[in-house]
PDB file of N, CA and C in Angstrom:
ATOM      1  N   UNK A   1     182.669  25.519 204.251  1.00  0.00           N
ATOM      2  CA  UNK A   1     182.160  26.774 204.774  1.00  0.00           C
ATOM      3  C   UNK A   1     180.806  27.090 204.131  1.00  0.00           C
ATOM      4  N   UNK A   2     179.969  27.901 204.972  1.00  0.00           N
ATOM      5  CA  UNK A   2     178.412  27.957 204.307  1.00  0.00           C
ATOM      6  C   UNK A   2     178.531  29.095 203.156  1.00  0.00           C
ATOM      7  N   UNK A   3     177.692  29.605 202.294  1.00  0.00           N
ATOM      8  CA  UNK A   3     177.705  30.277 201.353  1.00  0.00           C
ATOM      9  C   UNK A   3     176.563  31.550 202.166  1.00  0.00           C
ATOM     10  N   UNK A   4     177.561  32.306 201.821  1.00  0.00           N
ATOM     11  CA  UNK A   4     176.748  33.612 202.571  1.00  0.00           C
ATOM     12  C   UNK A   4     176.308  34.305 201.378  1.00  0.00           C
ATOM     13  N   UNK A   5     174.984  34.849 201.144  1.00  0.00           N
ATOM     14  CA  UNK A   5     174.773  35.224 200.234  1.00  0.00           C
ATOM     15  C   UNK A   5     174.352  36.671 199.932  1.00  0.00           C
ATOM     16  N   UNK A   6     174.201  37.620 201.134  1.00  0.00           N
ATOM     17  CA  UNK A   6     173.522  38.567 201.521  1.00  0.00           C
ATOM     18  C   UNK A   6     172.273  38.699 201.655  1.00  0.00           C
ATOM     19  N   UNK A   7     171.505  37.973 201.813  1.00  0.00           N
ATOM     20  CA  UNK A   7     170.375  37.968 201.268  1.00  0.00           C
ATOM     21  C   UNK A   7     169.383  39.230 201.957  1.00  0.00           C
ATOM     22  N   UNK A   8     169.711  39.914 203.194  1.00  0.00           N
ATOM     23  CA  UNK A   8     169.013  40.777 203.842  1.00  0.00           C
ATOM     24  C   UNK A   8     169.151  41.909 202.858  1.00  0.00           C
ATOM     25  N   UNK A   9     170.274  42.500 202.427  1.00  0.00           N
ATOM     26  CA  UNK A   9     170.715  43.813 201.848  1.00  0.00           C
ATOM     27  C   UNK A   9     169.992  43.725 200.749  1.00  0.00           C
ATOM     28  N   UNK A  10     169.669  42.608 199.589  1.00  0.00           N
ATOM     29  CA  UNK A  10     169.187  42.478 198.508  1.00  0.00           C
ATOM     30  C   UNK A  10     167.795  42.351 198.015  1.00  0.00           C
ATOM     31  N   UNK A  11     167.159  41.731 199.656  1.00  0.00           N
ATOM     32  CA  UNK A  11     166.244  41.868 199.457  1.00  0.00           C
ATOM     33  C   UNK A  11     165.348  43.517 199.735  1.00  0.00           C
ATOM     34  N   UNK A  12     166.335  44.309 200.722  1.00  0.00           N
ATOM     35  CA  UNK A  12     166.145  45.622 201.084  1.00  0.00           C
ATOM     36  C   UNK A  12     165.979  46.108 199.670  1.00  0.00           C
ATOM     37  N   UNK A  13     167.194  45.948 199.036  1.00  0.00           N
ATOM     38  CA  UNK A  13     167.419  46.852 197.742  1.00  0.00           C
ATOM     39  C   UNK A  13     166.033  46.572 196.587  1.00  0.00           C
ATOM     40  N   UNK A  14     165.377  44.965 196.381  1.00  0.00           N
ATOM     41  CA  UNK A  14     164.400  44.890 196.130  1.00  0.00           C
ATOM     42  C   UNK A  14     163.344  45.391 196.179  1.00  0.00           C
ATOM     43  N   UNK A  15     163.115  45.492 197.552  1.00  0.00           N
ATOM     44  CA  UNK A  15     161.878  46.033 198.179  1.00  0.00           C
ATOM     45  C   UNK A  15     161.991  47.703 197.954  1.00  0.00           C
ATOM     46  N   UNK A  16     162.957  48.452 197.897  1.00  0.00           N
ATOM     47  CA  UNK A  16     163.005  49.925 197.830  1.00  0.00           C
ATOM     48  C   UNK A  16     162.774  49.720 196.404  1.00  0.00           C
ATOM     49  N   UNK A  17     162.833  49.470 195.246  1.00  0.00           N
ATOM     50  CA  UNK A  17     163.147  49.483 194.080  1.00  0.00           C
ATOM     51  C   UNK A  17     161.412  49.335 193.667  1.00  0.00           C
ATOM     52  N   UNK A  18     160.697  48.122 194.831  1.00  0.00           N
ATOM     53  CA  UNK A  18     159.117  47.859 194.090  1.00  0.00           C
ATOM     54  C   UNK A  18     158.623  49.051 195.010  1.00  0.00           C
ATOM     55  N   UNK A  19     158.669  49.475 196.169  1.00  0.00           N
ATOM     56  CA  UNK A  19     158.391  50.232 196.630  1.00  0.00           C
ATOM     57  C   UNK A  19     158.307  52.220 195.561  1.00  0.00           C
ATOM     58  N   UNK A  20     159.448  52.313 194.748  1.00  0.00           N
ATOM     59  CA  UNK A  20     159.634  52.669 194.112  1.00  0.00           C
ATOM     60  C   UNK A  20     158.568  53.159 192.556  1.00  0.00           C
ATOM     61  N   UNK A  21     158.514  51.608 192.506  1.00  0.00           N
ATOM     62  CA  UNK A  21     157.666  51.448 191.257  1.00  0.00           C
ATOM     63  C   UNK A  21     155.919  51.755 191.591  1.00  0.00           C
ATOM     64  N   UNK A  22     155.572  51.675 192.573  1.00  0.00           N
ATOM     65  CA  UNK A  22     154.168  51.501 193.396  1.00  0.00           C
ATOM     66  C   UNK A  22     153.319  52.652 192.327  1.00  0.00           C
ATOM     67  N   UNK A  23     152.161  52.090 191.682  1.00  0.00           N
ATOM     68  CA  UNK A  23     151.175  52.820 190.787  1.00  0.00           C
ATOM     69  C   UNK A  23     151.763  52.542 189.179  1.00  0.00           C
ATOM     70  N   UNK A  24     152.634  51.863 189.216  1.00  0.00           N
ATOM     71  CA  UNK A  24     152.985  51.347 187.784  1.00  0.00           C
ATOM     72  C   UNK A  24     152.270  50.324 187.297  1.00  0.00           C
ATOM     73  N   UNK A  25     151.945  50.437 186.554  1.00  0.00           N
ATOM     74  CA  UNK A  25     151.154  49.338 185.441  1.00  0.00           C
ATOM     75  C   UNK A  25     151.562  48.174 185.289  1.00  0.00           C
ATOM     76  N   UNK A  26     151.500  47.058 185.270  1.00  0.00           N
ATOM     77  CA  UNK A  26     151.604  46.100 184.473  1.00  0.00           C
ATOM     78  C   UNK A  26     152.298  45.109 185.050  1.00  0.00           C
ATOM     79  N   UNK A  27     153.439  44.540 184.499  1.00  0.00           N
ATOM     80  CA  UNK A  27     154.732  43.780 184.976  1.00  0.00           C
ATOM     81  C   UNK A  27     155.705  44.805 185.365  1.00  0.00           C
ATOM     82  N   UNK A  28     155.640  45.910 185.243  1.00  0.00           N
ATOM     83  CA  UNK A  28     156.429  47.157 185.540  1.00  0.00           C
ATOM     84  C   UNK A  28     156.464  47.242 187.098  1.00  0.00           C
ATOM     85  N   UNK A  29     155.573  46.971 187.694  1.00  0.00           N
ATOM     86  CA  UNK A  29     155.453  47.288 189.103  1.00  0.00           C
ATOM     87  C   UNK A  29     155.860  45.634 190.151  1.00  0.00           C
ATOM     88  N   UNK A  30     156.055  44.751 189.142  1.00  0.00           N
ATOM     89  CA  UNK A  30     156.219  43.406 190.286  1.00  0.00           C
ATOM     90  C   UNK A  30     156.966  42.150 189.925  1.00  0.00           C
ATOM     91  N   UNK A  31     158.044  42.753 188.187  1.00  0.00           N
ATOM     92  CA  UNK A  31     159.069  42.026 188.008  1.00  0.00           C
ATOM     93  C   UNK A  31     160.036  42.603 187.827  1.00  0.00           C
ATOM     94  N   UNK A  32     161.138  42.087 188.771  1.00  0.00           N
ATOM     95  CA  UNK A  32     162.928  42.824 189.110  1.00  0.00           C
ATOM     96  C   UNK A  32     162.948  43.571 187.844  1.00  0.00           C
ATOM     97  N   UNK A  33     163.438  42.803 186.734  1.00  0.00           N
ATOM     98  CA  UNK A  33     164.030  43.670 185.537  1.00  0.00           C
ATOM     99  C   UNK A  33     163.613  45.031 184.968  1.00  0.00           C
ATOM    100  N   UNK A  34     161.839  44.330 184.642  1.00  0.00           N
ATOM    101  CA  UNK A  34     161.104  45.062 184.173  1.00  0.00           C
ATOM    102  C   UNK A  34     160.978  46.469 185.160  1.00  0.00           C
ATOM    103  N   UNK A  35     160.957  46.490 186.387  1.00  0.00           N
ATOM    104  CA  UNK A  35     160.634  47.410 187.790  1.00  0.00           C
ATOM    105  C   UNK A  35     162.423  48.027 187.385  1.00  0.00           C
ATOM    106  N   UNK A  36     163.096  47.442 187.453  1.00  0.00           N
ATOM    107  CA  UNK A  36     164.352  48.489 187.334  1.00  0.00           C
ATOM    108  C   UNK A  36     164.704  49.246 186.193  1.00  0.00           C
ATOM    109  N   UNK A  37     163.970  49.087 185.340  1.00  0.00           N
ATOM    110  CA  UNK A  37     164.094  49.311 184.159  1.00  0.00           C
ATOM    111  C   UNK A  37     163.154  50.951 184.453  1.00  0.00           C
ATOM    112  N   UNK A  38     161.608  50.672 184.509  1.00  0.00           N
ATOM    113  CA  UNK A  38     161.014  51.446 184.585  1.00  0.00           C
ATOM    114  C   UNK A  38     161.023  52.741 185.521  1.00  0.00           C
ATOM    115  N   UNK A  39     161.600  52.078 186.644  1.00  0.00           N
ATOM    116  CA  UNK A  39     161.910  53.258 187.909  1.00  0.00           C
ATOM    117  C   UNK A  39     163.280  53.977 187.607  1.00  0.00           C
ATOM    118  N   UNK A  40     164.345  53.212 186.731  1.00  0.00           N
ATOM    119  CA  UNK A  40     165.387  54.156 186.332  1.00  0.00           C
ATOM    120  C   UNK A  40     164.891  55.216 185.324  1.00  0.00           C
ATOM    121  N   UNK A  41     164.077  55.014 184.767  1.00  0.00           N
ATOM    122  CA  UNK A  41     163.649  55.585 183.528  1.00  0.00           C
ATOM    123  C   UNK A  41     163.152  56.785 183.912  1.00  0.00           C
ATOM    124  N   UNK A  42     161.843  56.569 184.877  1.00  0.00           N
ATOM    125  CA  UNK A  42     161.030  56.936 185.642  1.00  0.00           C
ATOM    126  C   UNK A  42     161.562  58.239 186.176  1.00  0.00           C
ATOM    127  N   UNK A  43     163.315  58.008 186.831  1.00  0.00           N
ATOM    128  CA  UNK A  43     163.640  59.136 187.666  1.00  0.00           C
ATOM    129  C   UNK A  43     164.371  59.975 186.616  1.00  0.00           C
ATOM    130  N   UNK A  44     165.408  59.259 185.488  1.00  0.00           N
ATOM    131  CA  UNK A  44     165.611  60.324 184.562  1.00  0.00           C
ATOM    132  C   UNK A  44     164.781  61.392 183.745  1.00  0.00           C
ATOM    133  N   UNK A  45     163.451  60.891 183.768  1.00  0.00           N
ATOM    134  CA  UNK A  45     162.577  61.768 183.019  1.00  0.00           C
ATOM    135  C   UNK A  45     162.266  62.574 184.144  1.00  0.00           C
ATOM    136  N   UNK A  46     162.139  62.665 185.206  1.00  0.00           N
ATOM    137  CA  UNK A  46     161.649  63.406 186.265  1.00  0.00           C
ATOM    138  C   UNK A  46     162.529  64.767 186.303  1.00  0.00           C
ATOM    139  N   UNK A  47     163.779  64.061 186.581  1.00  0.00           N
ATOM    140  CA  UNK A  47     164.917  65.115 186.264  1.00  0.00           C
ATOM    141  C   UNK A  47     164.918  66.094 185.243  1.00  0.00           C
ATOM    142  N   UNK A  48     164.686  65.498 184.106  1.00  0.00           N
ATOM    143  CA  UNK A  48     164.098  66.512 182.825  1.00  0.00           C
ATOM    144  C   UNK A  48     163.504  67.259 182.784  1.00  0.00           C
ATOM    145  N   UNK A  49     161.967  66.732 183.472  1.00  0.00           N
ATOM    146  CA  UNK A  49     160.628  67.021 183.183  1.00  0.00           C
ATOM    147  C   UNK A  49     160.673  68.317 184.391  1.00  0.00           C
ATOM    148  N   UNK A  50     161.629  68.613 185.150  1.00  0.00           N
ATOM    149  CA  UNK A  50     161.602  69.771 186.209  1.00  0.00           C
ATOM    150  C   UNK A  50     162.231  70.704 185.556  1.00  0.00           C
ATOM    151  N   UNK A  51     163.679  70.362 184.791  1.00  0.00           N
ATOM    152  CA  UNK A  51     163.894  71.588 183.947  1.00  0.00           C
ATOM    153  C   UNK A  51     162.999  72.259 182.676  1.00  0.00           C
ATOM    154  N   UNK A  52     161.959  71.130 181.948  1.00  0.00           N
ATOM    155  CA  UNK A  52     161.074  71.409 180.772  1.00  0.00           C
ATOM    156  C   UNK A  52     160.226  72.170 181.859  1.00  0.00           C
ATOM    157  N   UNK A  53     159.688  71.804 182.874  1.00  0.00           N
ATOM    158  CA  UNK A  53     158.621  72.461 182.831  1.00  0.00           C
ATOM    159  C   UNK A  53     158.734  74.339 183.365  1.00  0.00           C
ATOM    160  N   UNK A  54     159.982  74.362 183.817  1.00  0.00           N
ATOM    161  CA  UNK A  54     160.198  75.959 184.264  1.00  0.00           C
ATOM    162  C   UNK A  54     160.297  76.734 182.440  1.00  0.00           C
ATOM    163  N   UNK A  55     160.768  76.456 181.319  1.00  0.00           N
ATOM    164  CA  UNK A  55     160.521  76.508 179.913  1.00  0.00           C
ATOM    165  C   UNK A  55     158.862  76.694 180.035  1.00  0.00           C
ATOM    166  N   UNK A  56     158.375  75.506 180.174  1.00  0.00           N
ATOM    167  CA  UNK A  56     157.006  75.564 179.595  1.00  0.00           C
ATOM    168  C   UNK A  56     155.801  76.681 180.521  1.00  0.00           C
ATOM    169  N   UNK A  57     156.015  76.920 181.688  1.00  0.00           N
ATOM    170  CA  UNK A  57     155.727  78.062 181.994  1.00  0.00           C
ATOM    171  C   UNK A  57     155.997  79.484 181.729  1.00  0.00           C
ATOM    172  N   UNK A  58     157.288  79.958 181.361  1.00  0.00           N
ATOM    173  CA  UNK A  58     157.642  81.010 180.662  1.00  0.00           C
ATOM    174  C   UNK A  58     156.790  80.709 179.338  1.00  0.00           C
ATOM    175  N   UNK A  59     156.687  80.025 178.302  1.00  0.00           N
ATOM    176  CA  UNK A  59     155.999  80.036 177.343  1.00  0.00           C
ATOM    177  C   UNK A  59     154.103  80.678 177.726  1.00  0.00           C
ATOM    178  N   UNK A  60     153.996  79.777 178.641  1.00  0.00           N
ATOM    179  CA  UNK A  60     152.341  80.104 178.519  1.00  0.00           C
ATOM    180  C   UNK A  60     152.436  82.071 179.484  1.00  0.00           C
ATOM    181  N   UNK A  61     153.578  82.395 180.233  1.00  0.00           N
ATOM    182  CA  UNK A  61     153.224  83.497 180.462  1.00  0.00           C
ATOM    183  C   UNK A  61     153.470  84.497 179.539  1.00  0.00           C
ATOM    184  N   UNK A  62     154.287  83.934 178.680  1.00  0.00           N
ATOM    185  CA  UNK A  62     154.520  84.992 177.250  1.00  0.00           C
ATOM    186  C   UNK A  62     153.497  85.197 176.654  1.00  0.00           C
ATOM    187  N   UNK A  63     152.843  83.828 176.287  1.00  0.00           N
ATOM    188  CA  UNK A  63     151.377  83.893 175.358  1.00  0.00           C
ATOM    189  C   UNK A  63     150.426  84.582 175.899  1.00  0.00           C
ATOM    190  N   UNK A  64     150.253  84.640 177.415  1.00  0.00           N
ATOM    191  CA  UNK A  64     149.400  85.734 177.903  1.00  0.00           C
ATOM    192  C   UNK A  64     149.357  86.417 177.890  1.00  0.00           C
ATOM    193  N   UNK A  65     150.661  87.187 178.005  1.00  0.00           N
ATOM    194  CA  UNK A  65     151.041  88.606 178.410  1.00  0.00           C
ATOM    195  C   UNK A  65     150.811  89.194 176.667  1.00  0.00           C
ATOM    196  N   UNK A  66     151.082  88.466 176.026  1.00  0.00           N
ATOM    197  CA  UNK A  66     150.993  88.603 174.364  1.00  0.00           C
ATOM    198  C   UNK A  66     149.736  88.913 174.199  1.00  0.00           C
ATOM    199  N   UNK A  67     148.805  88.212 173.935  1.00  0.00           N
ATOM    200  CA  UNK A  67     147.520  88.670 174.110  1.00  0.00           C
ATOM    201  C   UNK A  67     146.753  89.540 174.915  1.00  0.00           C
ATOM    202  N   UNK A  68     147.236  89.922 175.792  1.00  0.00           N
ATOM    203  CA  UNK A  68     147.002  91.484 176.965  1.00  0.00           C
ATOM    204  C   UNK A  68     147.209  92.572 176.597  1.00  0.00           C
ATOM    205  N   UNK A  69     148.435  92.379 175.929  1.00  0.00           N
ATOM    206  CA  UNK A  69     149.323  93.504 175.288  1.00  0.00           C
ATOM    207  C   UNK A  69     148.812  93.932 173.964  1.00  0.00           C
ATOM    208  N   UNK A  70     148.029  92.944 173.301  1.00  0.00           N
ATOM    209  CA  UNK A  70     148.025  92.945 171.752  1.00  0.00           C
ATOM    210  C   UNK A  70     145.897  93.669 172.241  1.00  0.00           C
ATOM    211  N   UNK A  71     145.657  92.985 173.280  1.00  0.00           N
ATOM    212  CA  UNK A  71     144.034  93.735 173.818  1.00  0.00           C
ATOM    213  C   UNK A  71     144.222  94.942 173.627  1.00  0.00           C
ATOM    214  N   UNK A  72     145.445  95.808 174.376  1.00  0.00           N
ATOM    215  CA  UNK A  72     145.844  97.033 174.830  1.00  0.00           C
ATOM    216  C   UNK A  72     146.504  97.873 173.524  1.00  0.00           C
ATOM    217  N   UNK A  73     146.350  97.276 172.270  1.00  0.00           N
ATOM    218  CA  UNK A  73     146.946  97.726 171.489  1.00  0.00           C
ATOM    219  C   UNK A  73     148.379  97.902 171.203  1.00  0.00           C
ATOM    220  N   UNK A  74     149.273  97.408 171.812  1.00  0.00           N
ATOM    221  CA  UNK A  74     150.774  96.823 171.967  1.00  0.00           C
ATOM    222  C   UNK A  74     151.333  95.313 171.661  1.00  0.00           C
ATOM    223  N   UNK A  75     152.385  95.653 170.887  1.00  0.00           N
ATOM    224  CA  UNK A  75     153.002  94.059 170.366  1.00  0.00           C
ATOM    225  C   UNK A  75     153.747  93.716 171.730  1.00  0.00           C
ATOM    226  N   UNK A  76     153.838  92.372 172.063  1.00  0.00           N
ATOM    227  CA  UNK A  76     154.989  91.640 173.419  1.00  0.00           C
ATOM    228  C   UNK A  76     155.931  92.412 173.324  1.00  0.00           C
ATOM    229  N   UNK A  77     156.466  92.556 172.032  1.00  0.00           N
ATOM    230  CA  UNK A  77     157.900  92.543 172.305  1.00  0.00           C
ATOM    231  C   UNK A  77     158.275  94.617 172.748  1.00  0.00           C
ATOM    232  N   UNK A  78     157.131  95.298 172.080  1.00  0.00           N
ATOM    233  CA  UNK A  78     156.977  96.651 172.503  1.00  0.00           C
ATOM    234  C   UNK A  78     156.893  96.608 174.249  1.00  0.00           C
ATOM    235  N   UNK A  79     155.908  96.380 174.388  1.00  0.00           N
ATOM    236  CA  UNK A  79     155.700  95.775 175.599  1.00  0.00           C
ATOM    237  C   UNK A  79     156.739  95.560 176.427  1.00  0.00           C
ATOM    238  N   UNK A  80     157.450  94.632 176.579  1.00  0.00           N
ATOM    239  CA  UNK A  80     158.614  94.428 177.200  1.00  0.00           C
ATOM    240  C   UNK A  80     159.885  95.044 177.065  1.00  0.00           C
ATOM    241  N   UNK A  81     160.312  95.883 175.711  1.00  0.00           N
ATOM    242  CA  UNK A  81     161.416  96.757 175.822  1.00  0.00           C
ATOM    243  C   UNK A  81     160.613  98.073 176.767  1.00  0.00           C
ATOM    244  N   UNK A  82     159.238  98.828 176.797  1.00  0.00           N
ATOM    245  CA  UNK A  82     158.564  99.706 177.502  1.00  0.00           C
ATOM    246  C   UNK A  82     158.955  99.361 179.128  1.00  0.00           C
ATOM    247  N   UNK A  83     158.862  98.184 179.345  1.00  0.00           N
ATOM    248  CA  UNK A  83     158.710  97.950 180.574  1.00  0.00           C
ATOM    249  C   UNK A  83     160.286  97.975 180.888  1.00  0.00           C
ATOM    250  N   UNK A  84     161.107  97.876 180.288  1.00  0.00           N
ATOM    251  CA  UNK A  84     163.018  98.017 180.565  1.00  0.00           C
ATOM    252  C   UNK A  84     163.173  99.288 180.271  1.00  0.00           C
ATOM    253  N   UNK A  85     162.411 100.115 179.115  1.00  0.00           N
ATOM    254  CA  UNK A  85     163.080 100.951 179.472  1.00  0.00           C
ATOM    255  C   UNK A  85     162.490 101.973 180.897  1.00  0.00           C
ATOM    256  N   UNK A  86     161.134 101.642 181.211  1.00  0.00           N
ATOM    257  CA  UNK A  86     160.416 102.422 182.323  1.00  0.00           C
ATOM    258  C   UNK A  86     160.614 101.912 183.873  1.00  0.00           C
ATOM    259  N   UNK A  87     161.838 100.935 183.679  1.00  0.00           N
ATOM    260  CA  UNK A  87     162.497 100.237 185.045  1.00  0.00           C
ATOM    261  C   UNK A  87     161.456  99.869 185.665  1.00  0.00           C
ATOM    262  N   UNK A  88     160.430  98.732 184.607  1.00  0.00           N
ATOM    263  CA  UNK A  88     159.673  98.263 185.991  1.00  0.00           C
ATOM    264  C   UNK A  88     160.113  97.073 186.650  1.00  0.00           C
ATOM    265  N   UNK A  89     159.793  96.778 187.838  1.00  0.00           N
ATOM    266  CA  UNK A  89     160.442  95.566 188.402  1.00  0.00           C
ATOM    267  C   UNK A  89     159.718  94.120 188.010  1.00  0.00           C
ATOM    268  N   UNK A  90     158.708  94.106 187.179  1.00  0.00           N
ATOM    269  CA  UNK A  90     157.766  93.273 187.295  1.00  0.00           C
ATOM    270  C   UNK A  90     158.177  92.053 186.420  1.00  0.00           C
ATOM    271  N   UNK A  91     157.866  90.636 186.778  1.00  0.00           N
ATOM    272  CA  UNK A  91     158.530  89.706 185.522  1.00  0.00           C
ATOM    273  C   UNK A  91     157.079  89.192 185.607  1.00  0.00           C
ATOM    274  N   UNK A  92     157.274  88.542 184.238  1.00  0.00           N
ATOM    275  CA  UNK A  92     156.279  87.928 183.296  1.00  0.00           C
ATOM    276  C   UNK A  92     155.588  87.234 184.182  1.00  0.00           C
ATOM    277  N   UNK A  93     155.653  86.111 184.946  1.00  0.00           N
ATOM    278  CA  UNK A  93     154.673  85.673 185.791  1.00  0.00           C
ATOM    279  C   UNK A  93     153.450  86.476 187.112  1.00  0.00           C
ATOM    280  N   UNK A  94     154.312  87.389 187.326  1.00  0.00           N
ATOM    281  CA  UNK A  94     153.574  88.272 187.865  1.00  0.00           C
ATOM    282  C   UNK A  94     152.543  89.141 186.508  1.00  0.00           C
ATOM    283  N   UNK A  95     152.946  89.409 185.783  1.00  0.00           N
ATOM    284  CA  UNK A  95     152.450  90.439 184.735  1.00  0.00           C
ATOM    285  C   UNK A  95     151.287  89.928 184.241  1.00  0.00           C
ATOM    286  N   UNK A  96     151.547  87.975 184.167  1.00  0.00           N
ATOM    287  CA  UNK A  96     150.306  87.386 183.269  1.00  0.00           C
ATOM    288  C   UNK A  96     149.181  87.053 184.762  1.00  0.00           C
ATOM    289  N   UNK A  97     149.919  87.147 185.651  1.00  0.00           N
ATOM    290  CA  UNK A  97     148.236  86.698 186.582  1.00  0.00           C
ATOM    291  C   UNK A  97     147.997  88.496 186.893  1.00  0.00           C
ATOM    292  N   UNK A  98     148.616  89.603 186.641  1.00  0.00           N
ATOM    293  CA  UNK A  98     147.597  90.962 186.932  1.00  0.00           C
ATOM    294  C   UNK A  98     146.947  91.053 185.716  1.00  0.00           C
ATOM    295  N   UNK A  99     147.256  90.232 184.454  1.00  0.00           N
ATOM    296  CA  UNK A  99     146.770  90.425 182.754  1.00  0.00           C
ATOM    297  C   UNK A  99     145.601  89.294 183.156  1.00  0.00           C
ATOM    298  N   UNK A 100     145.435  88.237 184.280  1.00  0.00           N
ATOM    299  CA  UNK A 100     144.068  87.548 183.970  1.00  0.00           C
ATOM    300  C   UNK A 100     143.321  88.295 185.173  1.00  0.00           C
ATOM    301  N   UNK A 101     143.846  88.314 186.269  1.00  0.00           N
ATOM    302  CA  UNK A 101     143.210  88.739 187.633  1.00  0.00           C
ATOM    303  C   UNK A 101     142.577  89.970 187.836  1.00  0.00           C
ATOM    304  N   UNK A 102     143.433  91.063 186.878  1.00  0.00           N
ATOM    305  CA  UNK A 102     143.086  92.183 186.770  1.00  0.00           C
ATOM    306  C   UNK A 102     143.431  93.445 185.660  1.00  0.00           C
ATOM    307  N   UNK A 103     142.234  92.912 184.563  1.00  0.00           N
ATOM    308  CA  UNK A 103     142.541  93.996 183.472  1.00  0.00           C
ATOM    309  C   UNK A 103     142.728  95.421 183.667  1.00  0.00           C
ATOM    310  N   UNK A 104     142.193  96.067 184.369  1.00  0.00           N
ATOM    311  CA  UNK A 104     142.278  97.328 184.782  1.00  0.00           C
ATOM    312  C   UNK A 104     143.460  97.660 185.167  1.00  0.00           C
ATOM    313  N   UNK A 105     144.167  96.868 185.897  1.00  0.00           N
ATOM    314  CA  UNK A 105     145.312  97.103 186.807  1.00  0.00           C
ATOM    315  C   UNK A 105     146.299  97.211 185.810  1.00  0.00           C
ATOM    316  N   UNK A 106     146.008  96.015 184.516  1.00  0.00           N
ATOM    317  CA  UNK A 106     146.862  95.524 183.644  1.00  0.00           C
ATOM    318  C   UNK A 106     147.303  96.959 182.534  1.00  0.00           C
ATOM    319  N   UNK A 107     145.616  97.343 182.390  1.00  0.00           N
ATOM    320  CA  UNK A 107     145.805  98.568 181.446  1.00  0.00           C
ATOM    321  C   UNK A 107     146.471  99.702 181.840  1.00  0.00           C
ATOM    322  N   UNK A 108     146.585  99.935 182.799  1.00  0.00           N
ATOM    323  CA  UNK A 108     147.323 100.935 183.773  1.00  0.00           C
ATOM    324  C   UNK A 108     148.869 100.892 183.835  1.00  0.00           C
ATOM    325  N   UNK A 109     149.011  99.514 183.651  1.00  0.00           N
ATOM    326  CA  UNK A 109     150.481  99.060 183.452  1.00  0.00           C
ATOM    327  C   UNK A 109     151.282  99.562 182.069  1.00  0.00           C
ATOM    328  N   UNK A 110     149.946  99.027 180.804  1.00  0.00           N
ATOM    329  CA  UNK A 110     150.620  99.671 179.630  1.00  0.00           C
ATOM    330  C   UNK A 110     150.205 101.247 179.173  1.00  0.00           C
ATOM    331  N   UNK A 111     149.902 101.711 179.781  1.00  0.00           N
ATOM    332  CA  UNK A 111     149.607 103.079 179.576  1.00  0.00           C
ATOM    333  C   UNK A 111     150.807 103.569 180.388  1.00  0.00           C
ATOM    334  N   UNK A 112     151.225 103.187 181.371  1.00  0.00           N
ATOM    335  CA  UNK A 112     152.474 103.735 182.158  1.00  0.00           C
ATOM    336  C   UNK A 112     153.743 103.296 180.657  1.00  0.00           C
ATOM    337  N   UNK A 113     154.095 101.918 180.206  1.00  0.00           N
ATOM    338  CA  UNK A 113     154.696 101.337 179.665  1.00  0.00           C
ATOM    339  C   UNK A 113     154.843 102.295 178.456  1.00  0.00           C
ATOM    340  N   UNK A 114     153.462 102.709 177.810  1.00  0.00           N
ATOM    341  CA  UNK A 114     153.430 103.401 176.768  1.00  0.00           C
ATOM    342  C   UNK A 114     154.107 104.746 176.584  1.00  0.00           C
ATOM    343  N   UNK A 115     154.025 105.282 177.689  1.00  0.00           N
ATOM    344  CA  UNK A 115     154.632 106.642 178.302  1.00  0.00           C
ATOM    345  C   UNK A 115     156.155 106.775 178.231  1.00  0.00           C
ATOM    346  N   UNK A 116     156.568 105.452 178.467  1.00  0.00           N
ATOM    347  CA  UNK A 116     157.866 105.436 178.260  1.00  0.00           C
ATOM    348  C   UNK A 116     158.610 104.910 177.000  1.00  0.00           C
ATOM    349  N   UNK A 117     157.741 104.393 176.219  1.00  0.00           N
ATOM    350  CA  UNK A 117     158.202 103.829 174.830  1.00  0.00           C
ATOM    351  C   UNK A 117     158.493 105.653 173.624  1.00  0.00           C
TER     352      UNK A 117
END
């Protein structure tokens, strides 16, 4: 009997795998091992790198809003209990682009904020 080997499915699975790797460097992009190696790798860090980066945006809008606040004569953390206790609806990403886009608007914010501290 002939030896069937699959060879269509494997080479599919090949081809998705370099297809995969496409803009990789080196032997990374055009030898089996090395290419499976790198594209597994590749997608676990991806996975990561979507939860780090919603973290690493809260960080840089803290640091802004920190320095807006600290312009305005207010510490962050004043700042943000003012704004809970004066029920504003506003979260930090919104807060740090009216703290770059618009100081005026911004100062208006902690003078309301202040009112309620």
């Amino acid at each position: 009997m002939v030896r069937a080997t699959n060879a269509v499915a494997s080479h599919r699975r090949k081809k998705k795998m370099i297809r995969r790797a496409k803009g990789f460097w080196g032997d990374r992009k055009n030898h089996m091992g090395l290419t499976k190696e790198a594209v597994t790798r590749a997608l676990s860090e991806n996975y990561r790198h979507r939860k780090l980066r919603k973290r690493d945006f809260r960080r840089l809008w803290i640091a802004r809003l920190s320095t807006a606040a600290k312009m305005n004569g207010l510490s962050y953390s004043s700042f943000i209990d003012g704004l809970n206790r004066a029920k504003t609806p506003l979260n930090r990403k919104i807060l740090s682009e009216i703290a770059i886009q618009d100081p005026k608007g911004f100062t208006a914010i902690v003078e309301h904020v202040k009112g309620s501290l």
